[in-house]
N, C-alpha and C. Protein backbone atom coordinates (compact mmCIF):
# COMPACT_ATOMS: atom_id res chain seq x y z
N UNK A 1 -26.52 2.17 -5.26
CA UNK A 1 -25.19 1.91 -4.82
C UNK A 1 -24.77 0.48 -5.13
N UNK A 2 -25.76 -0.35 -4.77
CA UNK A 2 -25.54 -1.93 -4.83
C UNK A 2 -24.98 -2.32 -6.82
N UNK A 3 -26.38 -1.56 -7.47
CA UNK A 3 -26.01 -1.53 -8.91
C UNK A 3 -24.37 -1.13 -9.25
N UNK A 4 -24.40 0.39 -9.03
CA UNK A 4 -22.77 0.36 -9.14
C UNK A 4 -21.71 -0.67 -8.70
N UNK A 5 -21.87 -1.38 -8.01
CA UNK A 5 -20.52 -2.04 -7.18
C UNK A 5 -20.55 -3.19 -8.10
N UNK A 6 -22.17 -3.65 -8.80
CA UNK A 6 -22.24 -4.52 -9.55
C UNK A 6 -21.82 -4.49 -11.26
N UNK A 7 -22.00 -3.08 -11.79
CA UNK A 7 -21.21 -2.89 -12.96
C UNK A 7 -20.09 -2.96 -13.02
N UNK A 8 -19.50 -1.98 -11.76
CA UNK A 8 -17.72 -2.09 -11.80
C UNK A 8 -17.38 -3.36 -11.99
N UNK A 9 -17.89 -4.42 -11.37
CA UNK A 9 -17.68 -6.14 -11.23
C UNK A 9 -17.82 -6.35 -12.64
N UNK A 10 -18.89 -6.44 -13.14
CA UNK A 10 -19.18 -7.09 -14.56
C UNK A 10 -18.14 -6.39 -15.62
N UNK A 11 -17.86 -5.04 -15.51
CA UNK A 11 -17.24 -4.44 -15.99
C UNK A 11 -15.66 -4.85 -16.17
N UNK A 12 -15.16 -5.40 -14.85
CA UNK A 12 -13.70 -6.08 -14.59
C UNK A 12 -13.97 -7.35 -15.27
N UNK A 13 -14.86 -8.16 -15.24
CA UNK A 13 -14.97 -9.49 -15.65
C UNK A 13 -14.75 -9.39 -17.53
N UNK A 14 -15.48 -8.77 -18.12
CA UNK A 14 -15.35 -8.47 -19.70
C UNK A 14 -14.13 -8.33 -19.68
N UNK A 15 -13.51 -6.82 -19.33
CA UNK A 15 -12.52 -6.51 -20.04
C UNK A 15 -11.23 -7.80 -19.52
N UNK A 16 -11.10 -8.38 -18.55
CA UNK A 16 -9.93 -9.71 -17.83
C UNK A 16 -10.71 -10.37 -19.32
N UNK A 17 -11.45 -10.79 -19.53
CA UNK A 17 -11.58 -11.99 -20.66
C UNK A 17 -11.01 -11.75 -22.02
N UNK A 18 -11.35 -10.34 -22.47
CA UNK A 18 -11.18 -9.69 -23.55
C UNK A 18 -9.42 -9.72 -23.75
N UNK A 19 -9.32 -9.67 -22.72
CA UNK A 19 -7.47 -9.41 -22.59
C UNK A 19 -6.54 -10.64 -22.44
N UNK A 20 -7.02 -11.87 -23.08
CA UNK A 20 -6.44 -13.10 -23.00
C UNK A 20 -5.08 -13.09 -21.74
N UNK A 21 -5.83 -13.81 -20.72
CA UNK A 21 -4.75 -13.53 -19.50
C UNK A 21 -4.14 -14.64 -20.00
N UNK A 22 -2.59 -14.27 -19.17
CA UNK A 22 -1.94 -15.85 -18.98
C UNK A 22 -2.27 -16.55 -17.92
N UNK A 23 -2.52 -16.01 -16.45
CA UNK A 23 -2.89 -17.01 -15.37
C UNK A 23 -4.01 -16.16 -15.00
N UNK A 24 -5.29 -16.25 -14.25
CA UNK A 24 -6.01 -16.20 -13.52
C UNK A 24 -6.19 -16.58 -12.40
N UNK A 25 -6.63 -16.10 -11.08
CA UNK A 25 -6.74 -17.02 -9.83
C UNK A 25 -7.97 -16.19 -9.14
N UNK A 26 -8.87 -16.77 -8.03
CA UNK A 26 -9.37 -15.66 -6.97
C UNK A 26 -9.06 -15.99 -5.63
N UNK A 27 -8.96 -15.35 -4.75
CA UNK A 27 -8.90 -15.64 -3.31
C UNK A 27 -9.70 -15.35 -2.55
N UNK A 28 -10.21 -15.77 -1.30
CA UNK A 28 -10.78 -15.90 -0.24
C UNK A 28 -9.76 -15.64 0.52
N UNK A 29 -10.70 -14.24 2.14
CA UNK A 29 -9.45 -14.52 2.77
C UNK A 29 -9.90 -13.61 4.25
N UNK A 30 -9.66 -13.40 5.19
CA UNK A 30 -10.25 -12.48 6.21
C UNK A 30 -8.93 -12.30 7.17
N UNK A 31 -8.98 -11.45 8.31
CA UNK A 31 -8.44 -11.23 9.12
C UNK A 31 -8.31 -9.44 9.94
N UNK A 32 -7.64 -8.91 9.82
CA UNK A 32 -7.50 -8.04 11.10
C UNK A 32 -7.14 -6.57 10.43
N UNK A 33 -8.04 -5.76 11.04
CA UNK A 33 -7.67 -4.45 10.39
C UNK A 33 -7.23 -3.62 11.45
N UNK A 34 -6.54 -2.41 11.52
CA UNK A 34 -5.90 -1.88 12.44
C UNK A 34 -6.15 -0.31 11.78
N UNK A 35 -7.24 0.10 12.56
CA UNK A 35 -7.36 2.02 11.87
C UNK A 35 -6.19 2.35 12.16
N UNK A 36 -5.99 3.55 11.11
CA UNK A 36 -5.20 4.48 11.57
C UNK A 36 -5.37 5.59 12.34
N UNK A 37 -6.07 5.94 12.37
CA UNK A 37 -6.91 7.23 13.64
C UNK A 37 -7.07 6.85 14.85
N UNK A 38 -7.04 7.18 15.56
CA UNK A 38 -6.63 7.18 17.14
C UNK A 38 -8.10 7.13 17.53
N UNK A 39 -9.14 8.05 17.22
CA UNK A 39 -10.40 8.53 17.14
C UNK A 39 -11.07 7.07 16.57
N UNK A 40 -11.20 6.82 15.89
CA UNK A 40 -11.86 5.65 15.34
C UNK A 40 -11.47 4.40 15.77
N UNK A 41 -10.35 3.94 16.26
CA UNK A 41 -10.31 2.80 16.72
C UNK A 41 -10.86 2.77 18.49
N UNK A 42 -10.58 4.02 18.82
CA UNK A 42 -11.02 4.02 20.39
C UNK A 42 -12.46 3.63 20.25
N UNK A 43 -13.49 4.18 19.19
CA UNK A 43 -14.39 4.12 19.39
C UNK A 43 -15.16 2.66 18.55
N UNK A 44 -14.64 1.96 17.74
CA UNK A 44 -14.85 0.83 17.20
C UNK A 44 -14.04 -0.30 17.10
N UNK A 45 -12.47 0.35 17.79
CA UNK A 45 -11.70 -1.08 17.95
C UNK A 45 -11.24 -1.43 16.43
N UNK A 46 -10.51 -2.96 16.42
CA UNK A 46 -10.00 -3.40 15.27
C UNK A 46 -11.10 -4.23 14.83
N UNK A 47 -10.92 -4.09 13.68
CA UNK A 47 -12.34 -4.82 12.53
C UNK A 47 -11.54 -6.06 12.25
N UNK A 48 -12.06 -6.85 11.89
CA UNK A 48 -11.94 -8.60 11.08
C UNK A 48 -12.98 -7.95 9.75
N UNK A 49 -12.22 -8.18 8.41
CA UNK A 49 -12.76 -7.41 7.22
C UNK A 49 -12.81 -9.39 6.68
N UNK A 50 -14.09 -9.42 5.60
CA UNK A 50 -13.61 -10.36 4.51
C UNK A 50 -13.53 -10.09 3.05
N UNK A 51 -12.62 -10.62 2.85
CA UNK A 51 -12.21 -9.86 1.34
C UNK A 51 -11.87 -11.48 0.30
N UNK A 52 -12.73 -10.73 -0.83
CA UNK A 52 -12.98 -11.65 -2.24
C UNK A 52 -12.10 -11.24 -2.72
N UNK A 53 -11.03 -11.92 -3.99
CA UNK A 53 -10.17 -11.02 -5.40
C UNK A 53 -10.30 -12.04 -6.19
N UNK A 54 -10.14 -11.54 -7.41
CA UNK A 54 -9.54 -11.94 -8.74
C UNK A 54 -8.31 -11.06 -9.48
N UNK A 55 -7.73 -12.15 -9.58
CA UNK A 55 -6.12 -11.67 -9.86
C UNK A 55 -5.87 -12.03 -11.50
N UNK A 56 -5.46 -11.56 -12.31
CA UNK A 56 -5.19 -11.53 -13.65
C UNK A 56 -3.89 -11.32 -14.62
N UNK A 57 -3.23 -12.10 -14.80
CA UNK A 57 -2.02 -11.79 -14.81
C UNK A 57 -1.96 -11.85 -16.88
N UNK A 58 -1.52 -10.42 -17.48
CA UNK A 58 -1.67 -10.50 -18.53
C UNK A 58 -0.06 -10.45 -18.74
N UNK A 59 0.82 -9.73 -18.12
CA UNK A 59 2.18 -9.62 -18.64
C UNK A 59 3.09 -11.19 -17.91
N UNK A 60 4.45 -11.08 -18.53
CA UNK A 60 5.32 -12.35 -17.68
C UNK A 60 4.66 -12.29 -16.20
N UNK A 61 4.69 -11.38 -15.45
CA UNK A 61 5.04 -11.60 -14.47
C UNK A 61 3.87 -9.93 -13.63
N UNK A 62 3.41 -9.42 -14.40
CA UNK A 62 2.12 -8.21 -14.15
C UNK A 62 1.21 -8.73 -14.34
N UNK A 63 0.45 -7.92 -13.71
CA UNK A 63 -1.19 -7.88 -14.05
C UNK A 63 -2.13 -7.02 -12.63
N UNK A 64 -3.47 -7.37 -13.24
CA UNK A 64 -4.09 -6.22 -12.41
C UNK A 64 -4.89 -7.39 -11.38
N UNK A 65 -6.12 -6.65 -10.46
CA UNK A 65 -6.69 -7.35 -9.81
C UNK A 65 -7.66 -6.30 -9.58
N UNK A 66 -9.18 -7.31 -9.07
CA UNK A 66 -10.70 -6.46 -8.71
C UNK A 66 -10.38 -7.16 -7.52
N UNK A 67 -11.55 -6.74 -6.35
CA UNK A 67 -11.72 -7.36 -5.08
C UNK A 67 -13.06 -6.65 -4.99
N UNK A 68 -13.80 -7.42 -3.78
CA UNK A 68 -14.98 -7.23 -3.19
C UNK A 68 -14.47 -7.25 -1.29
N UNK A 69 -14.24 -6.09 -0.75
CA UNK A 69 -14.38 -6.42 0.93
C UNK A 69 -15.68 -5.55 1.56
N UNK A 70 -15.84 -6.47 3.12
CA UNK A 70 -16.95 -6.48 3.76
C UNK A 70 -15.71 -6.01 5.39
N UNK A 71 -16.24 -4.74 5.72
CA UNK A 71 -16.13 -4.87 7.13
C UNK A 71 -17.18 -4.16 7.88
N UNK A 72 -17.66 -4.52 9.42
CA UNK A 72 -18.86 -4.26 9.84
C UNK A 72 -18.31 -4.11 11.29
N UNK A 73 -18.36 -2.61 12.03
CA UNK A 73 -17.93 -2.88 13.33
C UNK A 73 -19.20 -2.35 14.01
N UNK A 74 -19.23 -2.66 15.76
CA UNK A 74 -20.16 -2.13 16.36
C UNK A 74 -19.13 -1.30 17.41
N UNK A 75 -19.49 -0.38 17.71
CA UNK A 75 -19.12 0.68 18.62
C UNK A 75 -20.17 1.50 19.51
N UNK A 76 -19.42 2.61 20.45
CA UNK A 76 -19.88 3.51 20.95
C UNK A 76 -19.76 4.41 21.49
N UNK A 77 -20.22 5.44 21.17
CA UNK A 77 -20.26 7.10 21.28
C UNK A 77 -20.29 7.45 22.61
N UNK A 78 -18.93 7.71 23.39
CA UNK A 78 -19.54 8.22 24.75
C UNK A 78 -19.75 9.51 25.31
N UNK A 79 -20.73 9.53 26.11
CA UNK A 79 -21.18 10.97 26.71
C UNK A 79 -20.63 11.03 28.16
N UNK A 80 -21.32 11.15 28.67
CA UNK A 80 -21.08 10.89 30.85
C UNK A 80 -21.12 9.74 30.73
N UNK A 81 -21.16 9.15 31.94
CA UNK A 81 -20.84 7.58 32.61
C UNK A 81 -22.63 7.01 31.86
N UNK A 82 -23.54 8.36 32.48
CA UNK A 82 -24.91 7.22 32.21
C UNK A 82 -25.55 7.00 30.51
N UNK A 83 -24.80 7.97 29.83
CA UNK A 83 -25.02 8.16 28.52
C UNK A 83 -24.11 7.15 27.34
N UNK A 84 -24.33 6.15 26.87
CA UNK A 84 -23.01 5.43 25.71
C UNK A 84 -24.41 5.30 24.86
N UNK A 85 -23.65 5.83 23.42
CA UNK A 85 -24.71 5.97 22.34
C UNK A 85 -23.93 4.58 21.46
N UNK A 86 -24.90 3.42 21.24
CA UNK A 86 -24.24 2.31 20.80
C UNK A 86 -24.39 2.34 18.70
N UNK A 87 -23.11 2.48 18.30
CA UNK A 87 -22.73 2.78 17.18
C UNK A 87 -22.80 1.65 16.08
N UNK A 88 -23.23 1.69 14.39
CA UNK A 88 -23.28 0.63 14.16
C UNK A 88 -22.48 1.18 12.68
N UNK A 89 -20.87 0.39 12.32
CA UNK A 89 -20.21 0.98 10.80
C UNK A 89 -20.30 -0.17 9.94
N UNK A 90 -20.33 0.38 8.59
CA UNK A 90 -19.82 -1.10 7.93
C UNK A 90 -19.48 0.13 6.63
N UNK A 91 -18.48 -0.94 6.25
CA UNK A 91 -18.13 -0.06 4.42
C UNK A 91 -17.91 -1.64 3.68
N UNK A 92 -18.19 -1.42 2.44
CA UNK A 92 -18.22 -2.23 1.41
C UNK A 92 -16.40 -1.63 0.30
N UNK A 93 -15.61 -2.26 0.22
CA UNK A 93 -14.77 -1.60 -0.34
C UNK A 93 -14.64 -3.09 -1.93
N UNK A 94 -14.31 -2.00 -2.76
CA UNK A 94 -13.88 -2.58 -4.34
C UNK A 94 -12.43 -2.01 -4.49
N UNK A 95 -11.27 -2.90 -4.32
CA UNK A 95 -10.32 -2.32 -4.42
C UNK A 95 -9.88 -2.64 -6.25
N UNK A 96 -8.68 -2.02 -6.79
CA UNK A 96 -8.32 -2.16 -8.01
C UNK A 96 -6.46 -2.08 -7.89
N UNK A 97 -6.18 -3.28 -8.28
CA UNK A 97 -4.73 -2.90 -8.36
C UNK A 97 -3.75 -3.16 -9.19
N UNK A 98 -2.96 -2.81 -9.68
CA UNK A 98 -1.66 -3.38 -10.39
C UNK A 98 -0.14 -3.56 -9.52
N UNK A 99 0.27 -5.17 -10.20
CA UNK A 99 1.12 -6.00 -9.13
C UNK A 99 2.04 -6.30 -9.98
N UNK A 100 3.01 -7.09 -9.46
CA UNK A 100 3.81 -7.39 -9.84
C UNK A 100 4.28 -8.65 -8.93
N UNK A 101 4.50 -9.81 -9.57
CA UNK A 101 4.25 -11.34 -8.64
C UNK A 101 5.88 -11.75 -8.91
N UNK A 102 6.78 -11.97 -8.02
CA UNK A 102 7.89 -12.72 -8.60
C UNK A 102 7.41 -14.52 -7.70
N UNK A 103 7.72 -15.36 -9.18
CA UNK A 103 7.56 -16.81 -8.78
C UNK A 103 8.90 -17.39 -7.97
N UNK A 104 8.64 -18.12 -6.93
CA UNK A 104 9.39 -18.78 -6.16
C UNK A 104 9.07 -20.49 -7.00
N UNK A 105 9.67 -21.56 -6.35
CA UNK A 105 9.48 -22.65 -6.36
C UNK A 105 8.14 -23.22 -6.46
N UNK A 106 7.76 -22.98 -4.95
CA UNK A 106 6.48 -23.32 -4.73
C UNK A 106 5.33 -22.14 -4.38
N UNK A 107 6.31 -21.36 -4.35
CA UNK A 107 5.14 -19.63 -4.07
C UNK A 107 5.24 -19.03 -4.71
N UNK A 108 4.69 -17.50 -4.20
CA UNK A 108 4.60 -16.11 -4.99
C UNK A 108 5.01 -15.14 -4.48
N UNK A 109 5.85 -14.37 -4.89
CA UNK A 109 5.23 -12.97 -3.79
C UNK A 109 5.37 -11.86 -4.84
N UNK A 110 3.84 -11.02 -4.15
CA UNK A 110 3.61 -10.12 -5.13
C UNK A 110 3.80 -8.39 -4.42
N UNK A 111 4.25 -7.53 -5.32
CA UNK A 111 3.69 -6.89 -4.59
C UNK A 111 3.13 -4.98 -5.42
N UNK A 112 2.27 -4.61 -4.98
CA UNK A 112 1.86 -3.59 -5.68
C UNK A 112 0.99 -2.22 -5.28
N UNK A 113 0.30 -1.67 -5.83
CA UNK A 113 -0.62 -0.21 -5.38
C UNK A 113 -1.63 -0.12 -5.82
N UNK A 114 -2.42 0.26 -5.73
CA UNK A 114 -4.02 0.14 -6.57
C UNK A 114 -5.01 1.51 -5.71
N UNK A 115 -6.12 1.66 -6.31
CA UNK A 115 -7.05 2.21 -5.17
C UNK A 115 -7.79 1.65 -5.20
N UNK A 116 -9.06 2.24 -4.60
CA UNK A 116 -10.04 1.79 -3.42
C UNK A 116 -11.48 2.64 -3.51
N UNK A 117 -12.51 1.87 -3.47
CA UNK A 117 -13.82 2.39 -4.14
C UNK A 117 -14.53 1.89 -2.73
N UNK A 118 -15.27 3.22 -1.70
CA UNK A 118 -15.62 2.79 -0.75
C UNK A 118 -16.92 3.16 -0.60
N UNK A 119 -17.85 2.44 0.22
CA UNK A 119 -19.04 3.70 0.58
C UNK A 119 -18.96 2.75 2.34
N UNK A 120 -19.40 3.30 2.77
CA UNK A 120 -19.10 3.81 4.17
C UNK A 120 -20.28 4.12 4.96
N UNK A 121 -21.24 3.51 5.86
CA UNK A 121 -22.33 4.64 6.63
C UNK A 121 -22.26 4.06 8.48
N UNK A 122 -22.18 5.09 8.79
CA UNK A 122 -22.19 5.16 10.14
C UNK A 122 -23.93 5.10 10.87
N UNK A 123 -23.96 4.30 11.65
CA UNK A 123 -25.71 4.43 12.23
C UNK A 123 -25.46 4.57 14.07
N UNK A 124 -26.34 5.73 14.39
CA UNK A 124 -26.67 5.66 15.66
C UNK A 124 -27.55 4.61 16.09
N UNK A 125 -27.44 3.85 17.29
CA UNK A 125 -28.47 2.66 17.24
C UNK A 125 -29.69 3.07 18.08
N UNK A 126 -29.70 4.04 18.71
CA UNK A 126 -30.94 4.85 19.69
C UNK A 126 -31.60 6.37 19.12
N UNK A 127 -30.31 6.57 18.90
CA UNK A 127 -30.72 7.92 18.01
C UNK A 127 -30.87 8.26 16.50
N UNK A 128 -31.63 8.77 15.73
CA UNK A 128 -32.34 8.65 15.04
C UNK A 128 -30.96 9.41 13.86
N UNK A 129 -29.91 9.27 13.78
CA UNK A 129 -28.63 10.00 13.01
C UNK A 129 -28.10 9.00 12.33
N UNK A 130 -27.63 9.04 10.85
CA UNK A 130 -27.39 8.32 10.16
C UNK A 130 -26.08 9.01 9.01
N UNK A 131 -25.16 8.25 9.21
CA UNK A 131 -24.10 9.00 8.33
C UNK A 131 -23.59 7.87 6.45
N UNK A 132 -24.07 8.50 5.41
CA UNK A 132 -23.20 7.68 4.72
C UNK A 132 -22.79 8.36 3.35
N UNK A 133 -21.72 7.87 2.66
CA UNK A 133 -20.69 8.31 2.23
C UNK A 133 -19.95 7.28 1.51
N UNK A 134 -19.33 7.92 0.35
CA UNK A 134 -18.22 7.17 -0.93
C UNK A 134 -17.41 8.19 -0.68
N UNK A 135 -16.43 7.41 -1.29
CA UNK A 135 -14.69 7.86 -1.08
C UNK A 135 -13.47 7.05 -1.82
N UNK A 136 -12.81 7.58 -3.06
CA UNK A 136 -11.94 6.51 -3.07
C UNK A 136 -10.85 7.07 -2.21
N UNK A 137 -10.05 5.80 -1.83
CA UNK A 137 -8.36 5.68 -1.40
C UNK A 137 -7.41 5.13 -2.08
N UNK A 138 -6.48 5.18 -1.60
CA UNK A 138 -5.11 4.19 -2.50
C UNK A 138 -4.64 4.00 -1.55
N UNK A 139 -3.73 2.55 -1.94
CA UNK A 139 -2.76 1.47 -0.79
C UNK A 139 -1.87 1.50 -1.68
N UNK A 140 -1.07 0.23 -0.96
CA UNK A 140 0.24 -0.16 -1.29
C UNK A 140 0.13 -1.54 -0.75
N UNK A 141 0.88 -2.59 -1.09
CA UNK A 141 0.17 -3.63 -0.49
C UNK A 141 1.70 -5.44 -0.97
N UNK A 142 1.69 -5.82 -0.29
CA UNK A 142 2.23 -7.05 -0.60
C UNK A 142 1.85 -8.82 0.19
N UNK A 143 1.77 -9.32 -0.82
CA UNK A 143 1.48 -10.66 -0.14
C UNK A 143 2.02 -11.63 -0.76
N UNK A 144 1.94 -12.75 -0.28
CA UNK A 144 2.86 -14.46 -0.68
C UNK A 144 1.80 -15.70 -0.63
N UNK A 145 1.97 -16.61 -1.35
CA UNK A 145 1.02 -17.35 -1.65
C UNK A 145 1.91 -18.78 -1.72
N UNK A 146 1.67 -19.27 -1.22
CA UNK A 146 2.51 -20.92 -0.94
C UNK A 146 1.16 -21.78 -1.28
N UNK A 147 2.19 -22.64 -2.00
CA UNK A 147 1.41 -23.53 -3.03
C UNK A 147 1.35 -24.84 -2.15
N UNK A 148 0.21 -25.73 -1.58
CA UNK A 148 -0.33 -26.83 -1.01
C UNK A 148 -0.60 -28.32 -1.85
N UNK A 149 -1.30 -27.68 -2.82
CA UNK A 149 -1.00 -28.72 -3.64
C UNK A 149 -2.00 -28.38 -5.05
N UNK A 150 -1.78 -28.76 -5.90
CA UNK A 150 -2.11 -28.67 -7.38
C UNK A 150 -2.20 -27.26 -7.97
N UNK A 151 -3.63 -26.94 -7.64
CA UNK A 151 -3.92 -25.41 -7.82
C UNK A 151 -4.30 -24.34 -6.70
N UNK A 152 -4.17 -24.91 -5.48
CA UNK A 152 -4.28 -24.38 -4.26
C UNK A 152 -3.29 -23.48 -3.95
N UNK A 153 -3.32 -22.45 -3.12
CA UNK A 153 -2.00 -22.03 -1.85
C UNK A 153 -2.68 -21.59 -1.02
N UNK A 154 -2.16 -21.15 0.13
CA UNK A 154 -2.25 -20.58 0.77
C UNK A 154 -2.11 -19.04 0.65
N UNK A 155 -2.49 -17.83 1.66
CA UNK A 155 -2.44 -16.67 0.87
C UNK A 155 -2.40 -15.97 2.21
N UNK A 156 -1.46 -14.86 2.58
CA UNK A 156 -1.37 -13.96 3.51
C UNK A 156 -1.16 -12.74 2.18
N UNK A 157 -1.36 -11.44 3.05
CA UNK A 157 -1.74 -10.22 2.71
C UNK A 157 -1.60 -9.35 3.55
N UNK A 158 -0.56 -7.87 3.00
CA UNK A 158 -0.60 -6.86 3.84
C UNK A 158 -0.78 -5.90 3.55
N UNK A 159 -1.58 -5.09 3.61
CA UNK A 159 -2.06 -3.99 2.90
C UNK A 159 -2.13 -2.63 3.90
N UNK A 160 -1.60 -1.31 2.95
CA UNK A 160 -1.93 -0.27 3.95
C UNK A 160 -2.33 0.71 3.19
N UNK A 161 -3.76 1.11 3.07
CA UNK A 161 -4.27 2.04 2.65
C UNK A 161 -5.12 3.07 3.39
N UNK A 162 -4.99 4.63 3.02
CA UNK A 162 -5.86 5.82 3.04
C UNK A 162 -6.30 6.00 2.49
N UNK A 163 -7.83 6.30 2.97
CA UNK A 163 -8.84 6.89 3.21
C UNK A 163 -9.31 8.43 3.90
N UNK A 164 -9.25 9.12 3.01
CA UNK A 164 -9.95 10.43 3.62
C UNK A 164 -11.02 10.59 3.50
N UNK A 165 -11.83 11.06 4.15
CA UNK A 165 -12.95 11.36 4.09
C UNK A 165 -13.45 12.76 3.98
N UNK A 166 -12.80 13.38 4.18
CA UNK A 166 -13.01 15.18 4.09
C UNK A 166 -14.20 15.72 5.21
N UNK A 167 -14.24 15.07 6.10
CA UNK A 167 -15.74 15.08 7.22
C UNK A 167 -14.97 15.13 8.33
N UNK A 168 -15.08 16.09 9.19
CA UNK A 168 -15.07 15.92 10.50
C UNK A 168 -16.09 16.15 11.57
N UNK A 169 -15.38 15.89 12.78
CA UNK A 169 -16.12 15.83 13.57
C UNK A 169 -15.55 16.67 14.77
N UNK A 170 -16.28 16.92 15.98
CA UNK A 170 -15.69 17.64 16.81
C UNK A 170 -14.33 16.92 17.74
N UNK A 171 -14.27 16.17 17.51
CA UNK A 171 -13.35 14.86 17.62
C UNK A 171 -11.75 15.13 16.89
N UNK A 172 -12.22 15.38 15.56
CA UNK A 172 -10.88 15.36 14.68
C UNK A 172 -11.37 16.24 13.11
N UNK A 173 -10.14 16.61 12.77
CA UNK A 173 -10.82 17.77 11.35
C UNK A 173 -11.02 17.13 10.19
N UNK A 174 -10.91 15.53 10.55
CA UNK A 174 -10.52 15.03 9.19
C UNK A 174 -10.76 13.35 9.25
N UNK A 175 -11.74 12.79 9.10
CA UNK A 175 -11.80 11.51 9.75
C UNK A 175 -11.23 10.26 8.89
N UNK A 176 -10.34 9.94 9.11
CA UNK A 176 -9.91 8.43 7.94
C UNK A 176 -10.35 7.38 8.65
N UNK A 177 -10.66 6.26 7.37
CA UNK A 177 -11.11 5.13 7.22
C UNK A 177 -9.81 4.13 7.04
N UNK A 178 -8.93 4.79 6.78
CA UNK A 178 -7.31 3.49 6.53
C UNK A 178 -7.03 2.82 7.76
N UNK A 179 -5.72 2.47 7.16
CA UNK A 179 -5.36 1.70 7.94
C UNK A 179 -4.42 0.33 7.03
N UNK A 180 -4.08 -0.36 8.19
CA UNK A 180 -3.49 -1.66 8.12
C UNK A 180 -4.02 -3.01 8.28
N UNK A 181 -4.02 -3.48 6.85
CA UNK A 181 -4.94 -4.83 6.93
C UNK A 181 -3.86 -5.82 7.03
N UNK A 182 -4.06 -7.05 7.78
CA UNK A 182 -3.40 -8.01 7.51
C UNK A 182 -4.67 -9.46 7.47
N UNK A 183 -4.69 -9.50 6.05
CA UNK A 183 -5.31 -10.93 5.99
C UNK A 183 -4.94 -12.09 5.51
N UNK A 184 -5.72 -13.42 5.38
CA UNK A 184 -5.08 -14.80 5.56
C UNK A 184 -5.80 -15.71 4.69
N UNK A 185 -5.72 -16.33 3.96
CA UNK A 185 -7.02 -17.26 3.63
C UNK A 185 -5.84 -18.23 2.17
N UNK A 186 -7.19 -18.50 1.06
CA UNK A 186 -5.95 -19.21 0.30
C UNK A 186 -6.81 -18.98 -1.07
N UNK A 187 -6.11 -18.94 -2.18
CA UNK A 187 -6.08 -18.96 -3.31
C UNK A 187 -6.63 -20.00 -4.10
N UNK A 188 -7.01 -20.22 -5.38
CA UNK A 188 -6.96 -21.27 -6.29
C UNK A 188 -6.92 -20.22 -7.79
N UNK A 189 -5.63 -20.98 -8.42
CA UNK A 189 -4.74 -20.57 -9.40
C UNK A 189 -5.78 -21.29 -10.64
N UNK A 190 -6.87 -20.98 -11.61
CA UNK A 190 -7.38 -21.54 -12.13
C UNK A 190 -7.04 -22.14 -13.28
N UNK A 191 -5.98 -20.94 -13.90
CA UNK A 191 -4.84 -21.37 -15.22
C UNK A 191 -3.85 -20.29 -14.93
C-alpha cells in the first residue's frame, strides 16, 4: 500500500517536470474536518487532518495539483453503560485536482474538483477486529492564498468531498468517509 501511494507521488513529480510549468508552489496546512454521517462523527467526532500539496500551474491561469493527507481519530463503540469498545481510524488520502486560480493583487483564489485516493482501516483496541479498505472519492473545493511577503502566503482551504464506501454496518447501509474540510496553513510559490 505504502509502495503505491509512493509511485502515484513519483509518478506526479515526472510528468509536472516533463510539462514545463509556468508556476509551481507546495503547501503545508492542517485544520478541521467535519463528517458527513451522523454515525461516524457521533462515534469519532471531528478530525484535525494534515495535508501536504503541490500545485502546478501549466495553463494562464490552470493547472493540476497532487496532495498527501493524514487523518487519525480515536473513538468508541458503545454497548451498555459497562461495555465502550475504544476505537482506533486513520486514512491516508492522495487527492488529484484540476483548478483554476484567478490572481488578485496580492492573492489568489482558486477554485476546482479533483478526486481522492483513500485507504482507510478501522481497529478495535480490545477486541481482536480489524477493518481496512481503499476507495476513491471526488470533491469540489476552493481556497485563497494572501501573499506575506516574497514567495510566501498564507493559505486557507475548503473542501467538500465523498466518500463511499459500499460497507455497512448495522448502524447505517452505507458508511461515508466525506465530509467538510476546512484547512489553514501557508504556501511557498517556488516560480
Amino acid at each position: 500500500m505504502k509502495v503505491k501511494k509512493l509511485l502515484f507521488f513519483i509518478l506526479f513529480l515526472n510528468i509536472s517536470v516533463m510539462c514545463f510549468p509556468e508556476a509551481v508552489s507546495i503547501s503545508f496546512s492542517s485544520g478541521y474536518f467535519l463528517p458527513k454521517q451522523k454515525e461516524f462523527k457521533e462515534i469519532y467526532g471531528n478530525g484535525y487532518p494534515l495535508a501536504f500539496e503541490i500545485r502546478i500551474n501549466l495553463w494562464k491561469n490552470s493547472g493540476f495539483s497532487a496532495g498527501l493527507e493524514y487523518l487519525n481519530r480515536k473513538g468508541y463503540a458503545l454497548g451498555n453503560e459497562e461495555n465502550e469498545y475504544p476505537l482506533r481510524f486513520k486514512m491516508t488520502t492522495i487527492p488529484f485536482t484540476v483548478f483554476y486560480r484567478y490572481p488578485l493583487k496580492r492573492a489568489y483564489l482558486s477554485v476546482g474538483l479533483g478526486a481522492s485516493y483513500n485507504t482507510y482501516e478501522e481497529r478495535w483496541e480490545r477486541v481482536e477486529i480489524e477493518f481496512n479498505d481503499e476507495k476513491w472519492g471526488y470533491f469540489i473545493f476552493y481556497s485563497a492564498e494572501y501573499r506575506i511577503f516574497s514567495k510566501f502566503y498564507l493559505l486557507a482551504h475548503l473542501r467538500y468531498e465523498n466518500i463511499s464506501t459500499g460497507e455497512g454496518s448495522f448502524l447505517v447501509e452505507d458508511v461515508s468517509l466525506g465530509g467538510m474540510k476546512i484547512l489553514a496553513g501557508f504556501s511557498i510559490h517556488l516560480f
